[in-house]
PDB file of N, CA and C in Angstrom:
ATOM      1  N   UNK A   1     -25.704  11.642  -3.336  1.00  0.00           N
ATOM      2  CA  UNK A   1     -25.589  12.097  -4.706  1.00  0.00           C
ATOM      3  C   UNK A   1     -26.638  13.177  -4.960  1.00  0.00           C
ATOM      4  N   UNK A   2     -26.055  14.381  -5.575  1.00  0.00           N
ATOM      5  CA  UNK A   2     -27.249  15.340  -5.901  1.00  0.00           C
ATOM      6  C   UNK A   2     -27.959  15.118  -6.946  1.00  0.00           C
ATOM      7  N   UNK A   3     -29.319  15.817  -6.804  1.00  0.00           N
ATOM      8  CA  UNK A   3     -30.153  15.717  -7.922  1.00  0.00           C
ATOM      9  C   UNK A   3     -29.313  16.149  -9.524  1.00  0.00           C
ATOM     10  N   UNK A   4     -29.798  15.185 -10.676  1.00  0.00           N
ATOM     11  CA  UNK A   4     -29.352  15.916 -11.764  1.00  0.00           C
ATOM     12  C   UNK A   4     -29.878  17.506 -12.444  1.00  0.00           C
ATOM     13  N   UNK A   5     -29.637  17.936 -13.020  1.00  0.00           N
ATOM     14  CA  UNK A   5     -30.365  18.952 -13.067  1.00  0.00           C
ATOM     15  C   UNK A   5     -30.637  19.870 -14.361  1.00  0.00           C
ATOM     16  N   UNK A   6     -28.983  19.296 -14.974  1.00  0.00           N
ATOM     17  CA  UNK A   6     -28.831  20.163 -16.220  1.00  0.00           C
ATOM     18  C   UNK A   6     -28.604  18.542 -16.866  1.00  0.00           C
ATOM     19  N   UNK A   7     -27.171  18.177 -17.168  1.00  0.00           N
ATOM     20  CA  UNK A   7     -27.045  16.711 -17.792  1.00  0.00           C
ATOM     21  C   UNK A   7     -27.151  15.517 -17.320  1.00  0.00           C
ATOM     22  N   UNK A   8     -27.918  14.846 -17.836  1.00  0.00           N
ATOM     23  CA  UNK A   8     -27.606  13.228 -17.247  1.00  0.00           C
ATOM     24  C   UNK A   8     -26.713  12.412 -17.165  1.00  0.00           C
ATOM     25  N   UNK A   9     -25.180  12.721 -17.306  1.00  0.00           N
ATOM     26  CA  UNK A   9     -24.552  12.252 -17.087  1.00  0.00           C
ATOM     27  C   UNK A   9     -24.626  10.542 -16.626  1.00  0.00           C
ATOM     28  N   UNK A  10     -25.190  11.116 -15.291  1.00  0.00           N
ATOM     29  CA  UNK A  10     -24.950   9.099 -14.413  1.00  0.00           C
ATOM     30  C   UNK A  10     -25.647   8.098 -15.943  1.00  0.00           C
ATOM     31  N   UNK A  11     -26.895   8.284 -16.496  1.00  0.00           N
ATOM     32  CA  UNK A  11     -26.971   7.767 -17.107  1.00  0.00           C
ATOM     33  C   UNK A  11     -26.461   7.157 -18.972  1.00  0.00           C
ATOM     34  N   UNK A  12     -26.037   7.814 -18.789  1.00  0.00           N
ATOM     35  CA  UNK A  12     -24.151   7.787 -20.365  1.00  0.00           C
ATOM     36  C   UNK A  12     -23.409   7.138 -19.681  1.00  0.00           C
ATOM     37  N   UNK A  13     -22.947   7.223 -18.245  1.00  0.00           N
ATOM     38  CA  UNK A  13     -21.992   6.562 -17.342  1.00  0.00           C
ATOM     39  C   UNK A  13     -22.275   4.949 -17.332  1.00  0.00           C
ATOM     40  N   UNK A  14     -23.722   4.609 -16.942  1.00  0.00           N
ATOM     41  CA  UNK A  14     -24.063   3.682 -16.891  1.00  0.00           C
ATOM     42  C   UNK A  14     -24.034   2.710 -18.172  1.00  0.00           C
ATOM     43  N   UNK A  15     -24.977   3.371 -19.113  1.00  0.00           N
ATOM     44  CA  UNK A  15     -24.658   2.941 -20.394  1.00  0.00           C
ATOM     45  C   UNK A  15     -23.498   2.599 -21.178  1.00  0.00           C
ATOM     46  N   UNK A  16     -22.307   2.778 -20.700  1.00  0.00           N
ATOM     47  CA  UNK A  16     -21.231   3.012 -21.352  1.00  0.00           C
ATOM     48  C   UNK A  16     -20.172   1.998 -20.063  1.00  0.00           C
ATOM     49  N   UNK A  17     -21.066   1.510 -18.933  1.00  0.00           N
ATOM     50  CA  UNK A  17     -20.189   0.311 -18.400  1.00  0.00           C
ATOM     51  C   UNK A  17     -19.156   1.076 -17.308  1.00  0.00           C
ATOM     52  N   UNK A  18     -19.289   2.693 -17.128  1.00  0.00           N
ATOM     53  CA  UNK A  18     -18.391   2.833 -16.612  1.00  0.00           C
ATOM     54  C   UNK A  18     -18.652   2.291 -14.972  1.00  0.00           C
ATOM     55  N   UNK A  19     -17.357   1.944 -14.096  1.00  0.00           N
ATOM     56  CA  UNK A  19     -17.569   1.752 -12.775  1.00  0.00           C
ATOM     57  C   UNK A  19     -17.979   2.873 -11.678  1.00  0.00           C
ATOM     58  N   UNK A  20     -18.854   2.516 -11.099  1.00  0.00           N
ATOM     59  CA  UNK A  20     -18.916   3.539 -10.593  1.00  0.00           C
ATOM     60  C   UNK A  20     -18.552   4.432  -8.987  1.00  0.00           C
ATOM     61  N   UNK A  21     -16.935   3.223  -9.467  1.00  0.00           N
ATOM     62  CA  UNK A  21     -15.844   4.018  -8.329  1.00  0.00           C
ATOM     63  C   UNK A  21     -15.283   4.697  -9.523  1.00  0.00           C
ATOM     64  N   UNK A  22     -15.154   4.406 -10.536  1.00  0.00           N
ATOM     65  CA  UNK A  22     -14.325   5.812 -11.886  1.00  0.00           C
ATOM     66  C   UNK A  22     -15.485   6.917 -12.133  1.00  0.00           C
ATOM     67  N   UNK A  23     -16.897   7.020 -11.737  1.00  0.00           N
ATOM     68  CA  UNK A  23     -17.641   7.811 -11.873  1.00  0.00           C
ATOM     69  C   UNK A  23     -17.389   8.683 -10.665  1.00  0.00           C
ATOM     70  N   UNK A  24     -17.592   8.273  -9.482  1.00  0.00           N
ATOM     71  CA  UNK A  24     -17.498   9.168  -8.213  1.00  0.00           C
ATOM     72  C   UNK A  24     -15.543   9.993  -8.398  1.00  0.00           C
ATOM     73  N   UNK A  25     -14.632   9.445  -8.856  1.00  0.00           N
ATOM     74  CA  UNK A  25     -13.477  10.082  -8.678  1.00  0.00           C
ATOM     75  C   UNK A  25     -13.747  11.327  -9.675  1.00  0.00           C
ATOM     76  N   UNK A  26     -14.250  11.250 -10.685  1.00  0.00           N
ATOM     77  CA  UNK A  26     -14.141  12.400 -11.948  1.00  0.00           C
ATOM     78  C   UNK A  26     -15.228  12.930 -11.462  1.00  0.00           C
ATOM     79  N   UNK A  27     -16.221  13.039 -10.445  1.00  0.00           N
ATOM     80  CA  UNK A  27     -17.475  13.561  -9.556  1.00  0.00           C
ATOM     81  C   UNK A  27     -16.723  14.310  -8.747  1.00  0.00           C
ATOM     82  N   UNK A  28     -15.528  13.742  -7.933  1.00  0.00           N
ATOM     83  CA  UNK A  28     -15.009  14.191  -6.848  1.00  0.00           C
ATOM     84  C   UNK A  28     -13.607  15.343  -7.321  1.00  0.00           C
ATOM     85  N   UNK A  29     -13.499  15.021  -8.626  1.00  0.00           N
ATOM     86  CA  UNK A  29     -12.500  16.231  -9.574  1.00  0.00           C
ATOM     87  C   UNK A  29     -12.943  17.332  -9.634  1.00  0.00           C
ATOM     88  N   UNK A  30     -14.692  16.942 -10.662  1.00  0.00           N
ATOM     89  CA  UNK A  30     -14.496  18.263 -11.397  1.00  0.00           C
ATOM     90  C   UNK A  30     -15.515  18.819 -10.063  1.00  0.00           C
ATOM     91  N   UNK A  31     -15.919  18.746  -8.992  1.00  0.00           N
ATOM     92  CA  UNK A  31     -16.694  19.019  -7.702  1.00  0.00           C
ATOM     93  C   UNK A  31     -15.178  20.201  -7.282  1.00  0.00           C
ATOM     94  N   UNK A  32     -14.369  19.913  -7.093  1.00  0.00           N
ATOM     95  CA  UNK A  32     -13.045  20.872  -6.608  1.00  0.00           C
ATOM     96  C   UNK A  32     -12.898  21.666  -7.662  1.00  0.00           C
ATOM     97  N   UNK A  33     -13.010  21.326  -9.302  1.00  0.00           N
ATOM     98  CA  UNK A  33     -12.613  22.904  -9.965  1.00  0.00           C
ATOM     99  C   UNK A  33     -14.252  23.802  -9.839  1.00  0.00           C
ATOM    100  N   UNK A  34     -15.453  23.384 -10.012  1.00  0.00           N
ATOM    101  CA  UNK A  34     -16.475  23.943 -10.168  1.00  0.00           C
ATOM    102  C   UNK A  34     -17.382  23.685  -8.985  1.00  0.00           C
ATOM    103  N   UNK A  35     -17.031  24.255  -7.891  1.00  0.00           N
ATOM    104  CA  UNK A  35     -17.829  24.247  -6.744  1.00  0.00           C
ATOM    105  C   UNK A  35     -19.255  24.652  -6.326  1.00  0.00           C
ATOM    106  N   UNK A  36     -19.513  25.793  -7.214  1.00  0.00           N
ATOM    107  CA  UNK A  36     -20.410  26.312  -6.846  1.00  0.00           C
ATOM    108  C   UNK A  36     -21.741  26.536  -8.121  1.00  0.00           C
ATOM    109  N   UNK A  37     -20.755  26.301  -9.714  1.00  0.00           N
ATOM    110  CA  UNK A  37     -21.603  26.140 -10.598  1.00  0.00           C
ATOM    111  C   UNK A  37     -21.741  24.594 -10.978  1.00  0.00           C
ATOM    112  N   UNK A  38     -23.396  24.301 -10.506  1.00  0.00           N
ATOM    113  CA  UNK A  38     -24.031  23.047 -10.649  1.00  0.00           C
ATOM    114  C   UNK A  38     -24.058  22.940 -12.306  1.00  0.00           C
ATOM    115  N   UNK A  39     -24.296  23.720 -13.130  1.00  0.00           N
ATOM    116  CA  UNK A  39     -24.466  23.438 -14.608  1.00  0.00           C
ATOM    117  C   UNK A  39     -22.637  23.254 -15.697  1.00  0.00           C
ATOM    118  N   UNK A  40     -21.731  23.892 -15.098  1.00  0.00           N
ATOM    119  CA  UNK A  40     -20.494  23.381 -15.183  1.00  0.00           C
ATOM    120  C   UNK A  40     -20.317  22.020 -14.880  1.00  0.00           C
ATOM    121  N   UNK A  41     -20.467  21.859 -13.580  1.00  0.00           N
ATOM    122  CA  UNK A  41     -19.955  20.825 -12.974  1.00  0.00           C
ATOM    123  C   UNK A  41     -20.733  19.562 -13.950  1.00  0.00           C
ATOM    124  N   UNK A  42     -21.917  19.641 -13.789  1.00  0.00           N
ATOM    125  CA  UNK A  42     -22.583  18.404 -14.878  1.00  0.00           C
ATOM    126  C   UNK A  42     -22.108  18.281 -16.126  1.00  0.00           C
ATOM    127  N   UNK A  43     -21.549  19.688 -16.725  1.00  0.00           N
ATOM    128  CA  UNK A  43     -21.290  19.119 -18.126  1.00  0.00           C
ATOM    129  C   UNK A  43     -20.043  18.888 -18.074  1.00  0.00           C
ATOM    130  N   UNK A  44     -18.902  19.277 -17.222  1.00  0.00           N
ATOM    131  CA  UNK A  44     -17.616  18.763 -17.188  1.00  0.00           C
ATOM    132  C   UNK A  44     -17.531  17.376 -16.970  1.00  0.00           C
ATOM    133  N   UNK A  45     -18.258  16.227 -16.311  1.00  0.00           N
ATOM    134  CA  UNK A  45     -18.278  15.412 -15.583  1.00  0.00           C
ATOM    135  C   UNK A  45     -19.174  14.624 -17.148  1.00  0.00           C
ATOM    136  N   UNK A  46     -19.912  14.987 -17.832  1.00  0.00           N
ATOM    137  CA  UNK A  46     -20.582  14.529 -19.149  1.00  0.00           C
ATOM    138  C   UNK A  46     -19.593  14.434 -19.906  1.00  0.00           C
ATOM    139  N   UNK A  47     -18.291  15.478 -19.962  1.00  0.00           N
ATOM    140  CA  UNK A  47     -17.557  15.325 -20.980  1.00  0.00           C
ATOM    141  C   UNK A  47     -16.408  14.515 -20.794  1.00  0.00           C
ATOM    142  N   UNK A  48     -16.399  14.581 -19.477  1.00  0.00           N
ATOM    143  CA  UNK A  48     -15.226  13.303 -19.173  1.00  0.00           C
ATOM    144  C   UNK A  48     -16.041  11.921 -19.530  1.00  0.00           C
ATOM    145  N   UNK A  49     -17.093  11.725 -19.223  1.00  0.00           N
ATOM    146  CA  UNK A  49     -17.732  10.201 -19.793  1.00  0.00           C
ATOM    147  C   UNK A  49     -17.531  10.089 -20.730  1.00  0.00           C
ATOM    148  N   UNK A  50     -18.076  10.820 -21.465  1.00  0.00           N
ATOM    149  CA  UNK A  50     -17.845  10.576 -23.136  1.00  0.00           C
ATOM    150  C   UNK A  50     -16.906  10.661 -23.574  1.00  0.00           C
ATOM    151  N   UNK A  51     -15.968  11.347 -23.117  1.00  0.00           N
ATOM    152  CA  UNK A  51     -14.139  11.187 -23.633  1.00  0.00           C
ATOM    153  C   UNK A  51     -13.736   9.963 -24.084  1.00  0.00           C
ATOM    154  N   UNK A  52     -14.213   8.741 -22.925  1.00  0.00           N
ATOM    155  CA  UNK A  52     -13.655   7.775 -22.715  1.00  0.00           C
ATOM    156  C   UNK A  52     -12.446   7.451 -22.316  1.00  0.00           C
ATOM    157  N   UNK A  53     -11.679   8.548 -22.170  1.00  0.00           N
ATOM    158  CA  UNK A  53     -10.271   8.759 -21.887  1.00  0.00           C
ATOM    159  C   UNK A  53     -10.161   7.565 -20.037  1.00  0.00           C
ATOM    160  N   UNK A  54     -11.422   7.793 -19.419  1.00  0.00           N
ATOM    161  CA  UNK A  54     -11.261   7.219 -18.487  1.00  0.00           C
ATOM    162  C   UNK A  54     -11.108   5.495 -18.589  1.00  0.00           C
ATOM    163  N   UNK A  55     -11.341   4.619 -20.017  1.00  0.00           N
ATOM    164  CA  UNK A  55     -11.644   3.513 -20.332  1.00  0.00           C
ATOM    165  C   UNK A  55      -9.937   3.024 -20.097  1.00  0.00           C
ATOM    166  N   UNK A  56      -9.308   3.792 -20.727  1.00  0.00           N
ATOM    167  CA  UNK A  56      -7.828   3.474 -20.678  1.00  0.00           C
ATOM    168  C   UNK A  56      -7.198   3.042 -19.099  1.00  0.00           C
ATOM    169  N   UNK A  57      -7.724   4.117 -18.167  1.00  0.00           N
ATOM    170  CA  UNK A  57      -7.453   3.959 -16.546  1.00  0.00           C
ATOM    171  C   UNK A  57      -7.986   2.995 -15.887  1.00  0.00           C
ATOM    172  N   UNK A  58      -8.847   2.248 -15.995  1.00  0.00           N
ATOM    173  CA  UNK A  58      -9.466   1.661 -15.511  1.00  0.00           C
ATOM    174  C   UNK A  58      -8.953   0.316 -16.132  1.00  0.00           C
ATOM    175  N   UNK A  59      -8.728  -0.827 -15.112  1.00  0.00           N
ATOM    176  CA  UNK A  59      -8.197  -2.259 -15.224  1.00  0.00           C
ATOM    177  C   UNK A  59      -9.240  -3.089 -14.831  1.00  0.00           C
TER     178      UNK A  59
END
């Protein structure tokens, strides 16, 4: 796992109960649209936590 750098994400993730096999898949998403920008990639991956949209997927 890389250093954080811009958002803390993992920790909203944590707080919020998510698993963190549903953390690494939306890691392993927005990693393929934003490859190379580290400050995208953190806040895309912040905004999927907080969506919660992922609460619905998860059983």
């Amino acid at each position: 796992m890389e250093k954080i750098e811009f958002f803390d994400y993992q920790k909203l993730a944590k707080k919020m109960n998510m698993p963190n096999v549903t953390l690494k898949k939306i890691e392993k998403e927005v990693k393929e649209e934003f490859p190379k920008d580290k400050m995208m990639y953190e806040l895309h991956v912040l905004r999927a936590v907080r969506s919660k949209y992922w609460k619905k997927r998860v059983k």
